[in-house]
N, C-alpha and C. Protein backbone atom coordinates (compact mmCIF):
# COMPACT_ATOMS: atom_id res chain seq x y z
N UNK A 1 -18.41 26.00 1.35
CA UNK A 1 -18.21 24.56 1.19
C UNK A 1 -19.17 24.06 0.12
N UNK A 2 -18.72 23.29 -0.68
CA UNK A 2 -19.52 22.46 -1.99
C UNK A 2 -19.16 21.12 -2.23
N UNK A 3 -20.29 20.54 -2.42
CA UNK A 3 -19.87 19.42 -2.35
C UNK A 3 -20.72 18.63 -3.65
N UNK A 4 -20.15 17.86 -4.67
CA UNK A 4 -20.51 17.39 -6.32
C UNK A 4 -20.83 15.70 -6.00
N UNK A 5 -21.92 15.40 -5.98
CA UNK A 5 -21.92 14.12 -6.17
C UNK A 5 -22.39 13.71 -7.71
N UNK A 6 -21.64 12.49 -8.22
CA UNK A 6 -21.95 12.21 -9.61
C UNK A 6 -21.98 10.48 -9.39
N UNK A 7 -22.13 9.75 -10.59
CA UNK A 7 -22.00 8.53 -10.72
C UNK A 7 -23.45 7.66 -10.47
N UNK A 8 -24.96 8.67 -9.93
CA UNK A 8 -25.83 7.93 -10.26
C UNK A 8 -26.22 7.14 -11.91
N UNK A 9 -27.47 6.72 -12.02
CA UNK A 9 -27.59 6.12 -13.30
C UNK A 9 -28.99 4.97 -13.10
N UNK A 10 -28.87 4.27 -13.99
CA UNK A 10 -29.91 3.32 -14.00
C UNK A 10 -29.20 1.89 -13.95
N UNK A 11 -29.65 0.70 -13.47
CA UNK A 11 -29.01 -0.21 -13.28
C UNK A 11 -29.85 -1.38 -13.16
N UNK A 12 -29.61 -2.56 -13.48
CA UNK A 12 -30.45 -3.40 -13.05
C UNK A 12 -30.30 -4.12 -11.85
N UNK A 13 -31.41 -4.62 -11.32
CA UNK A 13 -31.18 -5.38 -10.09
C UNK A 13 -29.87 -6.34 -10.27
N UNK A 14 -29.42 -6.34 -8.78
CA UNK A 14 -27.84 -7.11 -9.10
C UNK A 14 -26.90 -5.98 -9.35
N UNK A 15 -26.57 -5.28 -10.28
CA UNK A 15 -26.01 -4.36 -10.96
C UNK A 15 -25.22 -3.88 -9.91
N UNK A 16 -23.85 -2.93 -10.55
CA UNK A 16 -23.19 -2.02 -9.27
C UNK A 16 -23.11 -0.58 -10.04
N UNK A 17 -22.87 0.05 -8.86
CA UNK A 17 -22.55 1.32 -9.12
C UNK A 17 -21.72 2.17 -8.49
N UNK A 18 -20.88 3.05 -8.70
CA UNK A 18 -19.80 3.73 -7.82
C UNK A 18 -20.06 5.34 -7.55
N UNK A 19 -20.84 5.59 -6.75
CA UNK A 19 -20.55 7.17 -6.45
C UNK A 19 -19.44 8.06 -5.91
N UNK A 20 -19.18 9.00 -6.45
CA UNK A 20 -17.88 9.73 -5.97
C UNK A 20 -18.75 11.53 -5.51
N UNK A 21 -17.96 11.71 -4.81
CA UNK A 21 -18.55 12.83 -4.10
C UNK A 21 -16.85 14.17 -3.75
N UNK A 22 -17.24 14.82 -4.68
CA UNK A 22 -16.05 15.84 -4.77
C UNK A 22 -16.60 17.16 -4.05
N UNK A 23 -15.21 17.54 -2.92
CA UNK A 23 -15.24 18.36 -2.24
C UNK A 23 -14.54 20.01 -2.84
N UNK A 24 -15.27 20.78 -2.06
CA UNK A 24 -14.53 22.60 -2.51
C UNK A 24 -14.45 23.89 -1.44
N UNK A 25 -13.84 24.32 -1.30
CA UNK A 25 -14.00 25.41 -0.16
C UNK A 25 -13.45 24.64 1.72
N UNK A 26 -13.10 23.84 1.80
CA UNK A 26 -13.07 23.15 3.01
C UNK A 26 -11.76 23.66 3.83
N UNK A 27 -12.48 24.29 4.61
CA UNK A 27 -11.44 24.88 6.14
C UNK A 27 -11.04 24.22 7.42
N UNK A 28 -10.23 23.62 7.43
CA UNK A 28 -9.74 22.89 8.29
C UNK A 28 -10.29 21.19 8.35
N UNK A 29 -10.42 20.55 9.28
CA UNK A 29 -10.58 19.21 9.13
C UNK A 29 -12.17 18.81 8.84
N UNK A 30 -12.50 17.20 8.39
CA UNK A 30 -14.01 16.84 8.27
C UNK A 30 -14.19 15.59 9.49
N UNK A 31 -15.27 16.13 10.52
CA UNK A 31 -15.21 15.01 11.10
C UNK A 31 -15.51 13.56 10.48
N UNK A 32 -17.04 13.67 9.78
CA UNK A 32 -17.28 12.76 8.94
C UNK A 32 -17.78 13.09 7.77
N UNK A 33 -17.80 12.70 6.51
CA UNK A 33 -18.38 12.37 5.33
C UNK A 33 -19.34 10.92 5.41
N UNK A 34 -20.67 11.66 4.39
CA UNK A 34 -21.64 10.73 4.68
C UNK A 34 -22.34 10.49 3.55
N UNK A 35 -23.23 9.32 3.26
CA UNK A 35 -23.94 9.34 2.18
C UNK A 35 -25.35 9.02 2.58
N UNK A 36 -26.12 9.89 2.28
CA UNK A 36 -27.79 10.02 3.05
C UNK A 36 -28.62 9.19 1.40
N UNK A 37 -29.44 9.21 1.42
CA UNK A 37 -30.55 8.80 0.41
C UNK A 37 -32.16 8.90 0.73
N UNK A 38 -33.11 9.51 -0.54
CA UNK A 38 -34.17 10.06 -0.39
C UNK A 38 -35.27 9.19 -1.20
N UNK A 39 -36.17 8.64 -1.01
CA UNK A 39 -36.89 7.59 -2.35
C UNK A 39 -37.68 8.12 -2.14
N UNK A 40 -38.62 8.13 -3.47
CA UNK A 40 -39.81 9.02 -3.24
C UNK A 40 -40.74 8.53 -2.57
N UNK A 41 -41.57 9.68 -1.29
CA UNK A 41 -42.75 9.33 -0.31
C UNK A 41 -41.87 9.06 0.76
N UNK A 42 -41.06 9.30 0.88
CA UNK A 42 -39.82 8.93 2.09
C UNK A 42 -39.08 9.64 2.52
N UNK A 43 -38.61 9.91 4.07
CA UNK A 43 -37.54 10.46 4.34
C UNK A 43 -36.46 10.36 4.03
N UNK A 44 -35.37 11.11 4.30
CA UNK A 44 -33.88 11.22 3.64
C UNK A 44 -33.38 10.21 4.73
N UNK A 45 -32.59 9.38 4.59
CA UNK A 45 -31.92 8.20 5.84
C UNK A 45 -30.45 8.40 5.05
N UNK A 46 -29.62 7.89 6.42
CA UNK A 46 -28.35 8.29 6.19
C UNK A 46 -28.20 6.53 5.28
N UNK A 47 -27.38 6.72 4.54
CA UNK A 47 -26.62 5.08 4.26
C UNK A 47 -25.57 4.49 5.07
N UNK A 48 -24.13 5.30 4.85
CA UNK A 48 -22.65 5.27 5.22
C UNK A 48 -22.54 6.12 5.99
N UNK A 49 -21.63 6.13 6.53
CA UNK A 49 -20.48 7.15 6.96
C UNK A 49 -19.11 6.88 7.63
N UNK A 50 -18.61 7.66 7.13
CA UNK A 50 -16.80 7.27 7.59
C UNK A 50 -16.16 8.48 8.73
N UNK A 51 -15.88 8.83 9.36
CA UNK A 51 -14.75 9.53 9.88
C UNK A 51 -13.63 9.57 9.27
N UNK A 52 -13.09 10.47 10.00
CA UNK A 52 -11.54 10.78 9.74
C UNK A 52 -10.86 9.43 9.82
N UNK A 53 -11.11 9.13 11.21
CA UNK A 53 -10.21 8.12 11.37
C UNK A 53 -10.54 6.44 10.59
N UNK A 54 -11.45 6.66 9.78
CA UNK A 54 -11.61 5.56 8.81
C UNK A 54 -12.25 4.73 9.55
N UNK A 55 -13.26 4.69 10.79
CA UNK A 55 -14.49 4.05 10.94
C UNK A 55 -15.39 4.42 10.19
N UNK A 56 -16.22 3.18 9.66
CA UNK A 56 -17.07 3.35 8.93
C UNK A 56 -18.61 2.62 9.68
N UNK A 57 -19.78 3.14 9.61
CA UNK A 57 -21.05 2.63 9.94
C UNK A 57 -21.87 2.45 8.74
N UNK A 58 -23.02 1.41 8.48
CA UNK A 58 -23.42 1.43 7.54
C UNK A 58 -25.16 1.34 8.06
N UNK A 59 -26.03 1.53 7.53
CA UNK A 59 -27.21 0.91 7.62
C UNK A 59 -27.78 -0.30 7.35
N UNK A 60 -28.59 -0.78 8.56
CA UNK A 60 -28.88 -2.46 8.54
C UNK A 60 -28.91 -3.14 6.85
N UNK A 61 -29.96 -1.86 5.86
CA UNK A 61 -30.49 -2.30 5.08
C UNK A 61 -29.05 -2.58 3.75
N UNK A 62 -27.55 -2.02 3.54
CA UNK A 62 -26.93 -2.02 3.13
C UNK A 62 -25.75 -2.77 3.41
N UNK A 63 -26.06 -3.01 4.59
CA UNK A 63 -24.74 -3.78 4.76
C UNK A 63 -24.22 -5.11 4.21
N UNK A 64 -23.08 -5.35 4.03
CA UNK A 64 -22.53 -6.23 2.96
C UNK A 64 -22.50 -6.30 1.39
N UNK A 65 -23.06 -5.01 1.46
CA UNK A 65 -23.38 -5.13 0.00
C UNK A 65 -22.96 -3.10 -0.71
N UNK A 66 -23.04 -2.35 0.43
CA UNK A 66 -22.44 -1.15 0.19
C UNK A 66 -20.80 -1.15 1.11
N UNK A 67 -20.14 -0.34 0.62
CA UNK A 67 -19.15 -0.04 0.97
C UNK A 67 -18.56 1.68 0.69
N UNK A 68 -18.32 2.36 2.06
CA UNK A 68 -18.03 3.65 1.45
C UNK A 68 -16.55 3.70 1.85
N UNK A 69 -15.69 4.87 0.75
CA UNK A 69 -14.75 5.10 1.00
C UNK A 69 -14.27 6.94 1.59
N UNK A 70 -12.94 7.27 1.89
CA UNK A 70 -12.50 8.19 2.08
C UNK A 70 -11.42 8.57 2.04
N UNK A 71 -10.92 9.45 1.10
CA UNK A 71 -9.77 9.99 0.51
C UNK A 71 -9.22 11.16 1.38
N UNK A 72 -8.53 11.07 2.11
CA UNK A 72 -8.27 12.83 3.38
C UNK A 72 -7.39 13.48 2.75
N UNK A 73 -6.63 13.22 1.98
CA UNK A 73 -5.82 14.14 1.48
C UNK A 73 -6.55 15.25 0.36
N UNK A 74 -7.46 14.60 0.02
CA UNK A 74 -8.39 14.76 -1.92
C UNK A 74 -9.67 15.27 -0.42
N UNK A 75 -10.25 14.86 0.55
CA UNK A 75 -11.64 15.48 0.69
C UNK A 75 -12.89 14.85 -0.18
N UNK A 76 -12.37 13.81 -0.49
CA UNK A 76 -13.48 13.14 -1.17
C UNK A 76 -13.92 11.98 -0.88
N UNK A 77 -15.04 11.71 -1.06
CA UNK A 77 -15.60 10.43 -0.66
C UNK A 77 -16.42 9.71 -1.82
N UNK A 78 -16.36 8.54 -1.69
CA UNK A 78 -17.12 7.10 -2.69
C UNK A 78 -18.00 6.40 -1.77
N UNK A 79 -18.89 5.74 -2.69
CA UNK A 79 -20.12 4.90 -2.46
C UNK A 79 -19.84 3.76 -3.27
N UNK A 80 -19.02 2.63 -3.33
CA UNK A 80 -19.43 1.74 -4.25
C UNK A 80 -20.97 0.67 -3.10
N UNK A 81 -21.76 0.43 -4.72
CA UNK A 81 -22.80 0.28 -4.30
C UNK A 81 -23.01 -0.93 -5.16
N UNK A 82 -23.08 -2.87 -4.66
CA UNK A 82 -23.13 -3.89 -5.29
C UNK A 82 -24.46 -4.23 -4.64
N UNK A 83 -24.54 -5.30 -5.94
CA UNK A 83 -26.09 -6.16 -5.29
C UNK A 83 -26.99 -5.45 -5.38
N UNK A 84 -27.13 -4.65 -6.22
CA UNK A 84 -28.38 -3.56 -5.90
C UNK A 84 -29.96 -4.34 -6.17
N UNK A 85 -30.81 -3.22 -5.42
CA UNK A 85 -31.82 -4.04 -5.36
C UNK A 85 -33.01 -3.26 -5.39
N UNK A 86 -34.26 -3.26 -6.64
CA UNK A 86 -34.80 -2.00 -6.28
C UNK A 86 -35.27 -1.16 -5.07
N UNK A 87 -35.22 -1.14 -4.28
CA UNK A 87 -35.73 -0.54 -3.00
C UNK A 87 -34.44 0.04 -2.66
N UNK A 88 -33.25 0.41 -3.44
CA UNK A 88 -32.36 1.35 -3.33
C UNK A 88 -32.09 2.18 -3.90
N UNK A 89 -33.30 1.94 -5.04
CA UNK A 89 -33.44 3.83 -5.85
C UNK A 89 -34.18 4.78 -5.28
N UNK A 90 -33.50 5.62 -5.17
CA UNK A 90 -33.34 7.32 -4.69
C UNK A 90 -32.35 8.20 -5.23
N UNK A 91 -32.61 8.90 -4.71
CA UNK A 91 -31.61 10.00 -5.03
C UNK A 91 -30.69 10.01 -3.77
N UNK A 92 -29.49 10.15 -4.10
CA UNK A 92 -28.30 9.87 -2.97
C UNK A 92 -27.74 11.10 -3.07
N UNK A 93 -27.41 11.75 -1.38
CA UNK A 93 -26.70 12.79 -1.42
C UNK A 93 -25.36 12.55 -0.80
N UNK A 94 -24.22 13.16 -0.72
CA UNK A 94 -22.85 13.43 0.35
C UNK A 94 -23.18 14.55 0.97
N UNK A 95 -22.42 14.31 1.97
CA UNK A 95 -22.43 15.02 2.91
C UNK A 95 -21.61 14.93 3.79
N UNK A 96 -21.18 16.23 4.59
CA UNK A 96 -19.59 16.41 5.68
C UNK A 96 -20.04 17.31 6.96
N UNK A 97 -19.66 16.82 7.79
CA UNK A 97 -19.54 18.19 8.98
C UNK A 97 -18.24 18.43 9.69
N UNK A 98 -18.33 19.89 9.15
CA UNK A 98 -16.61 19.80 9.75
C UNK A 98 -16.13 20.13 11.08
N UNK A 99 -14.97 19.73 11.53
CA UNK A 99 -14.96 20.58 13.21
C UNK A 99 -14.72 21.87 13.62
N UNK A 100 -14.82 22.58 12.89
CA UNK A 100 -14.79 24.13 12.80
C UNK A 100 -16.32 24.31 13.41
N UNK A 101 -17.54 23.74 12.88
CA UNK A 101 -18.90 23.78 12.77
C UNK A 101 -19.85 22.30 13.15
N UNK A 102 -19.58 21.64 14.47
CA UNK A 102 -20.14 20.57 13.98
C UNK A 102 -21.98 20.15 14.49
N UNK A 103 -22.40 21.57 14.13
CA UNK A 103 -23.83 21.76 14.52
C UNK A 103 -24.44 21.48 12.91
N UNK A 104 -23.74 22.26 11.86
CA UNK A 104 -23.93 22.22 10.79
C UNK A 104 -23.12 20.55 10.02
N UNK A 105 -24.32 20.66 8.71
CA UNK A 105 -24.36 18.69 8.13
C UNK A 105 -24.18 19.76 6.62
N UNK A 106 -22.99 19.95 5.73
CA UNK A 106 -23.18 20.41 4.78
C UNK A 106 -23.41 19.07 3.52
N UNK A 107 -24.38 19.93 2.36
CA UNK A 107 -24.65 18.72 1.70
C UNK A 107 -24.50 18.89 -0.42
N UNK A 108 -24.28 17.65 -0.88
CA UNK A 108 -24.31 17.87 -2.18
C UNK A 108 -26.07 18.30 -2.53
N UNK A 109 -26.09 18.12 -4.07
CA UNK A 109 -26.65 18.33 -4.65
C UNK A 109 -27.73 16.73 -5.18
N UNK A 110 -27.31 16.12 -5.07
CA UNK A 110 -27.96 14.57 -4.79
C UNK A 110 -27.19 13.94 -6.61
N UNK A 111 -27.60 12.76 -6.51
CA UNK A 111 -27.69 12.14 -7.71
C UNK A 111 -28.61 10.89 -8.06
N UNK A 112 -29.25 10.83 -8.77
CA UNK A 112 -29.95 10.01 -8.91
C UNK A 112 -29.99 8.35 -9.54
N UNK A 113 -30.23 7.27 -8.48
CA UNK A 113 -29.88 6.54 -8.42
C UNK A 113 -31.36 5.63 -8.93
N UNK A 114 -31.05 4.69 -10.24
CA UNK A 114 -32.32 3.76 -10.08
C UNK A 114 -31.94 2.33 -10.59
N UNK A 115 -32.57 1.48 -9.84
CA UNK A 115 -32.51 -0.01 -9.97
C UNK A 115 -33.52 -0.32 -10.62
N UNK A 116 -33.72 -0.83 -11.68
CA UNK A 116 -34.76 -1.44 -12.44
C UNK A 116 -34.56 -2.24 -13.60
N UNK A 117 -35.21 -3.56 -13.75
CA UNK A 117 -35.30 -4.49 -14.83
C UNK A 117 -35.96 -3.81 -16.29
């Protein structure tokens, strides 16, 4: 399983941005796809996440202002990310666990995300 996240960048406060997160190797169904984030001196915290069935949860600190999506046919998932605000640069990863395995959290490669004037 592999998983490509792209679409970080630099941005200014306010600013948006859209992450897309492309899937490879995937055997049978995903319970959820997720989007975690890492700032430096900090733990990794989840942001989003969607299920199959297109519930989505967000974190206190994002809400109304992130929105994630999920493609089931494609295995792919988006981050559009508005209002940004610096204290949301990190590096952002995807991530899936599938029901074949759902002990295991497989993950991208991150992308790097920064808000700044």
């Amino acid at each position: 399983v592999q998983l490509q996240a792209s679409g970080g960048g630099l941005v200014q406060p306010g600013g948006s941005l859209r992450l897309s997160c492309a899937t490879s190797g995937i055997i049978g169904s995903i319970v959820d796809m997720s989007w975690y984030r890492q700032a430096p001196g900090k733990q990794r915290e989840v942001v989003a996440t969607v299920t199959r069935g297109v519930r989505s949860d967000y974190a206190d600190s994002v809400k109304g202002r992130f929105t994630i999506s999920r493609d089931n046919a494609k295995n792919t998932v988006d981050l559009q990310m508005n209002s940004l605000k610096p204290e949301d640069t990190a590096v952002y990863y995807c991530s899936l666990v599938l029901a074949t395995n759902r002990a295991r959290r497989y993950w991208g490669q991150g992308t790097l995300v920064t808000v700044s004037s």
